[in-house]
Protein backbone atom coordinates (compact mmCIF):
# COMPACT_ATOMS: atom_id res chain seq x y z
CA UNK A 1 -22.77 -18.59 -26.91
CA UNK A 2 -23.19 -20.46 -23.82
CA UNK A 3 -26.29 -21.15 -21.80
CA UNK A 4 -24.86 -19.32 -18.70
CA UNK A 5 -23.88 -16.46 -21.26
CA UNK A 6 -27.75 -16.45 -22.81
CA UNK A 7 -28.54 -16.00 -18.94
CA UNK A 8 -26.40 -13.25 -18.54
CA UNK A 9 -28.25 -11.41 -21.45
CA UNK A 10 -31.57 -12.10 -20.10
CA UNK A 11 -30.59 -10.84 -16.36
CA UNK A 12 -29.35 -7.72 -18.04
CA UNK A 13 -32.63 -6.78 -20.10
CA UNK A 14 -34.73 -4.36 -18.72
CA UNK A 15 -38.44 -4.19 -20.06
CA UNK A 16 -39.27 -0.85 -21.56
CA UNK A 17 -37.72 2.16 -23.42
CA UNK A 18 -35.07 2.13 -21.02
CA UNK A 19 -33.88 -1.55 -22.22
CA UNK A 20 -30.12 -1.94 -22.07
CA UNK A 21 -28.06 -2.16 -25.03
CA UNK A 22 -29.38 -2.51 -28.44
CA UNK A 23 -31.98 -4.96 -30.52
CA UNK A 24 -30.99 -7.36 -33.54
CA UNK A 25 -28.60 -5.97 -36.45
CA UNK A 26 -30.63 -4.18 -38.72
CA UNK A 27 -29.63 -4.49 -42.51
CA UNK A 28 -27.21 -6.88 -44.08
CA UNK A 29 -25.21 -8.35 -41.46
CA UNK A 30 -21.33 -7.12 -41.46
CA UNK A 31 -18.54 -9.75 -42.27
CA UNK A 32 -16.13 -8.89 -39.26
CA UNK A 33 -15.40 -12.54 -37.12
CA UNK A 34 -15.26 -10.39 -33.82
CA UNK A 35 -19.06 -10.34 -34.42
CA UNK A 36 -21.57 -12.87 -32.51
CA UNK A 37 -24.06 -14.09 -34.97
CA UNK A 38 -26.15 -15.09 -32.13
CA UNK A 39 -26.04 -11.58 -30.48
CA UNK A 40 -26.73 -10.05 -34.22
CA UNK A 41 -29.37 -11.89 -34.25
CA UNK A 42 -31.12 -11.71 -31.08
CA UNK A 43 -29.49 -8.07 -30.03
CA UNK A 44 -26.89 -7.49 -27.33
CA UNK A 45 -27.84 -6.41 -23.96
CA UNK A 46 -24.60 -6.71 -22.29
CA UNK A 47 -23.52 -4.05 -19.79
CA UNK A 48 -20.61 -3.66 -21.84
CA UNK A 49 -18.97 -0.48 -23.48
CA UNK A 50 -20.63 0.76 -27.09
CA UNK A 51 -17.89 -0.33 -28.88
CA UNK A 52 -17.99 -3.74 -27.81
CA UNK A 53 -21.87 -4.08 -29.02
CA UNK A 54 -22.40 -7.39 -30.97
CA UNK A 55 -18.84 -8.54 -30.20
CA UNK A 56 -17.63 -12.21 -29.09
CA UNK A 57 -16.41 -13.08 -25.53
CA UNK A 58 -12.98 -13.74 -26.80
CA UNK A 59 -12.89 -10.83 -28.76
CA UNK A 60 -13.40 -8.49 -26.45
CA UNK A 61 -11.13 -10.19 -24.26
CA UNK A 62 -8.58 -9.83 -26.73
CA UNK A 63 -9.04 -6.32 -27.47
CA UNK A 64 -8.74 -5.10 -23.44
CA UNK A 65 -5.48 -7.65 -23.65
CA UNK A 66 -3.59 -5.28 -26.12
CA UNK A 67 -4.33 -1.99 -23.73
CA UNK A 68 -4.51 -3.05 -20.05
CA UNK A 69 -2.53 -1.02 -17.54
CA UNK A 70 0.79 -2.81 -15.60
CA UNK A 71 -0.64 -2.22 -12.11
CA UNK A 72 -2.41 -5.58 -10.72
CA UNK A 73 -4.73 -5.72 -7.93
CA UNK A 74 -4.95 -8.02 -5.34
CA UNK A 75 -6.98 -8.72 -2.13
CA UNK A 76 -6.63 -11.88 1.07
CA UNK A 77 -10.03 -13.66 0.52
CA UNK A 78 -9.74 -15.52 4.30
CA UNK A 79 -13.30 -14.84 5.24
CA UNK A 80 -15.29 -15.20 1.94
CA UNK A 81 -15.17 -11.32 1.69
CA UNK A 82 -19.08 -10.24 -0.06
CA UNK A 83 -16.70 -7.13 -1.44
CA UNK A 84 -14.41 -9.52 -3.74
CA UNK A 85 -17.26 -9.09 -6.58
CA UNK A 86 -17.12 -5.08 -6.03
CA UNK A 87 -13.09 -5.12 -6.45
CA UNK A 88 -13.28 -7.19 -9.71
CA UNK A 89 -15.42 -5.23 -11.18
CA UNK A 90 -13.92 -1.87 -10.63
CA UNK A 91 -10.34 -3.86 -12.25
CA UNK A 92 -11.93 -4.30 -14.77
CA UNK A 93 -13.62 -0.73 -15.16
CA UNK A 94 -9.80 0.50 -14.85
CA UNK A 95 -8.38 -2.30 -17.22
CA UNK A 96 -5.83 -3.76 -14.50
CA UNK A 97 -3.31 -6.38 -15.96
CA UNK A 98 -5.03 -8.80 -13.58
CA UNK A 99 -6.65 -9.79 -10.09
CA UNK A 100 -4.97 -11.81 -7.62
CA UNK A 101 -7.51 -13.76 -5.20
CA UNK A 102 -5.27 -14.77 -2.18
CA UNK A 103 -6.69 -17.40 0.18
CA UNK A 104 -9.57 -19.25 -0.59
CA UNK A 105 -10.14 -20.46 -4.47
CA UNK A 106 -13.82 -19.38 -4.01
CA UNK A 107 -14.86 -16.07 -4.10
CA UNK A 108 -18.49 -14.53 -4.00
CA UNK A 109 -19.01 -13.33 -7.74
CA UNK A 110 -22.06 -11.62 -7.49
CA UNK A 111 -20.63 -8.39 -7.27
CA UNK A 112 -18.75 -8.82 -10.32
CA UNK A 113 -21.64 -8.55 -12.10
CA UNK A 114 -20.01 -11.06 -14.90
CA UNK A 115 -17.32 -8.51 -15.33
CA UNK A 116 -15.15 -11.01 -14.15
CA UNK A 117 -15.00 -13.12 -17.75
CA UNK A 118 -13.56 -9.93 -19.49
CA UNK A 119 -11.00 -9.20 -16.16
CA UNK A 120 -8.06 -11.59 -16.26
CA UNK A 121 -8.46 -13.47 -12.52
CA UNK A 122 -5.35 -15.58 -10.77
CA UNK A 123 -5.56 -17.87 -7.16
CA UNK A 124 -2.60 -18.18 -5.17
CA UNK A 125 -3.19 -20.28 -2.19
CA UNK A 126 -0.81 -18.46 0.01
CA UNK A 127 0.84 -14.79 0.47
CA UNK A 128 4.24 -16.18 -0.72
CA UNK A 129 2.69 -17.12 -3.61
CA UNK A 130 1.80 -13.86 -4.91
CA UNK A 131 4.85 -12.52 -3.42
CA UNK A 132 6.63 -14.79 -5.17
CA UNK A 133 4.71 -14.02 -8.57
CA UNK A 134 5.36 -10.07 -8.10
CA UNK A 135 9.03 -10.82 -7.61
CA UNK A 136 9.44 -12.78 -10.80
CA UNK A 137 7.98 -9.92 -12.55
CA UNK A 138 9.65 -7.29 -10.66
CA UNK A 139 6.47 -5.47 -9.35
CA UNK A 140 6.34 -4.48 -6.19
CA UNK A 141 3.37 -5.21 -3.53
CA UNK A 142 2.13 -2.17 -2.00
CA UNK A 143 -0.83 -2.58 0.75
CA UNK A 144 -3.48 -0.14 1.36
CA UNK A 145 -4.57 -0.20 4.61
CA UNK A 146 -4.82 3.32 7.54
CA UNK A 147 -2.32 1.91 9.55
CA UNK A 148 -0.01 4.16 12.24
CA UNK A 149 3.12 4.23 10.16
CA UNK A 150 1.44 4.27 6.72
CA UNK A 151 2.25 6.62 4.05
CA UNK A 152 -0.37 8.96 2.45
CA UNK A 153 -2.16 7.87 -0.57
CA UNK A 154 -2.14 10.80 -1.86
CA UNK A 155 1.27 11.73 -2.10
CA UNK A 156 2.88 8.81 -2.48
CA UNK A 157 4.16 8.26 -6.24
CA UNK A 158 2.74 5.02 -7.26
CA UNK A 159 5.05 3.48 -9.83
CA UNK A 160 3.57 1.93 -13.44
CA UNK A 161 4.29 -1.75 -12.70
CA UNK A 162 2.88 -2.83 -8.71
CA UNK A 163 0.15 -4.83 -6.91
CA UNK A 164 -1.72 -3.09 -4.76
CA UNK A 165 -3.02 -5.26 -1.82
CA UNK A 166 -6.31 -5.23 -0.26
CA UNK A 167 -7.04 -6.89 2.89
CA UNK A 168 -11.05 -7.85 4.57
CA UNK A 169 -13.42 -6.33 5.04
CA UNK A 170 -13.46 -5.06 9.02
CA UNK A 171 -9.76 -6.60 9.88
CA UNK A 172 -7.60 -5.37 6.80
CA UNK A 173 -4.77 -6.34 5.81
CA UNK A 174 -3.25 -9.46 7.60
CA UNK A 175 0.31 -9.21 9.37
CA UNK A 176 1.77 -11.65 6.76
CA UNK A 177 0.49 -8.75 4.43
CA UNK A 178 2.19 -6.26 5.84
CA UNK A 179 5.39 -8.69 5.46
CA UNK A 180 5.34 -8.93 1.58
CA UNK A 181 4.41 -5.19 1.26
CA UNK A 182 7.15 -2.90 0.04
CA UNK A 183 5.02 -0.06 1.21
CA UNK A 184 1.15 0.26 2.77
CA UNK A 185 -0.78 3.47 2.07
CA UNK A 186 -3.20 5.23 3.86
CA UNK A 187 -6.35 6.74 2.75
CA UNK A 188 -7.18 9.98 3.80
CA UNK A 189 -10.17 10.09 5.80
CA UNK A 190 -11.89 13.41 8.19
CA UNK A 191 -15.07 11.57 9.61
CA UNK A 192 -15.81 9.41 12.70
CA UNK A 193 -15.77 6.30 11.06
CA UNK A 194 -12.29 3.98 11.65
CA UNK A 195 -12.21 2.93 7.90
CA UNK A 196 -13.79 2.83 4.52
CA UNK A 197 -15.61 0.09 2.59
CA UNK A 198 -12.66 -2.37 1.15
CA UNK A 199 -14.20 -1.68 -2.40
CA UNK A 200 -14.50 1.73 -2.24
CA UNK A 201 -10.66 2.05 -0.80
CA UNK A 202 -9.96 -0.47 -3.70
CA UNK A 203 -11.43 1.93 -6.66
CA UNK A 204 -9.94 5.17 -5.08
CA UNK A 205 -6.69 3.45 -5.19
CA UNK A 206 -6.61 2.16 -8.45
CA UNK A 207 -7.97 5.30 -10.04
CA UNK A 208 -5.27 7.63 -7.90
CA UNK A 209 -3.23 5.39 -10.22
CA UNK A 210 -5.38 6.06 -13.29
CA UNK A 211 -4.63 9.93 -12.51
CA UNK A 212 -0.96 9.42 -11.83
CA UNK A 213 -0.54 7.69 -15.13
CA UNK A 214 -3.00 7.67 -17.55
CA UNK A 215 -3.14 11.79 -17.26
CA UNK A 216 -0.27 12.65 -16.24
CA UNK A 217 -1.26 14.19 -12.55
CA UNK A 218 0.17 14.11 -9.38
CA UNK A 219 -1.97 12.42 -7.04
């Protein structure tokens, strides 16, 4: 285990009964190699899922590689966008195939709240680029952004394999976006405010994916 990983644990550890995770392995100590014997022996207090208590990095990594979803996320990173973190880490709560970081290589990771070492993350340093990626692999690029023109969220039948495309916070998607989009949704809203947080329109899209394929349910 790395130092930055040991960090991690320590950030994560809450002082009382209502500590995170669980203490050392009690008992003779099971011979399975996904197992840490670092985290066996000093506990695990990961803000990760039960069944991934005591388990490696890689293995975990593995494991989410054998059941992620085909729909990819992606989001224009032009202004060093504080909601990057938020996106990643709802990906990963929704097992997308990966994140696309358009833009800028560096994005603000605190959000992620680490989540990003289990969620599969790629750079392209232009739009074409991840157009170009999504063509190769025959997945179209639908935006999300409420747009005059745009087609409702929640009736529009999201197919298995596509990126959905997530412009700034504030400006939305750019016009280049709208370029390399086969489609851009709209989020239905009834208030007085213009738009919704980029992260929250991010999870409501992927999960009105979730709904449309993992259950079986219209949107």
């Amino acid at each position: 285990m790395s130092g930055e990983e040991k960090r991690d644990l320590i950030g994560a550890d809450l002082v009382g009964p209502n500590e995170v995770g669980v203490g050392p392995w009690q008992g003779e100590w099971p011979e399975d190699p996904r197992l840490d014997p670092e985290l066996l022996a000093s506990g695990d207090r990961r803000n990760v899922v039960d069944k991934y208590r005591y388990w490696t990095l890689d293995a975990i990594v593995e494991d989410l590689d054998q059941q992620r979803h085909p729909f990819h996320v992606a989001i224009e990173n032009w202004q060093h966008d504080l909601n990057i973190g938020s996106v990643v880490r709802t990906a990963n709560a929704f097992l997308a195939a990966e994140v696309h970081i358009v833009g800028n290589r560096k994005w603000n990771r605190r959000g992620a709240m680490v989540t990003d070492r289990y969620q599969h993350v790629r750079h392209h340093p232009r739009l074409e680029d991840l157009a170009s990626y999504a063509a190769e692999r025959d997945l179209p690029v639908i935006g999300i952004d409420n747009l005059p023109g745009s087609v409702p969220l929640e009736t529009y039948d999201l197919p298995a394999g596509c990126v959905l495309l997530f412009g700034q916070e504030g400006p939305g998607l750019t016009a280049e976006a709208h370029e390399i989009c086969a489609d851009v949704l709209s989020i239905a809203q009834f208030g007085s405010t213009r738009s919704i947080n980029a992260s929250a329109a991010a999870a409501i899209a992927m999960h009105a994916w979730v709904r449309r394929h993992t259950f079986g349910q219209e949107t």
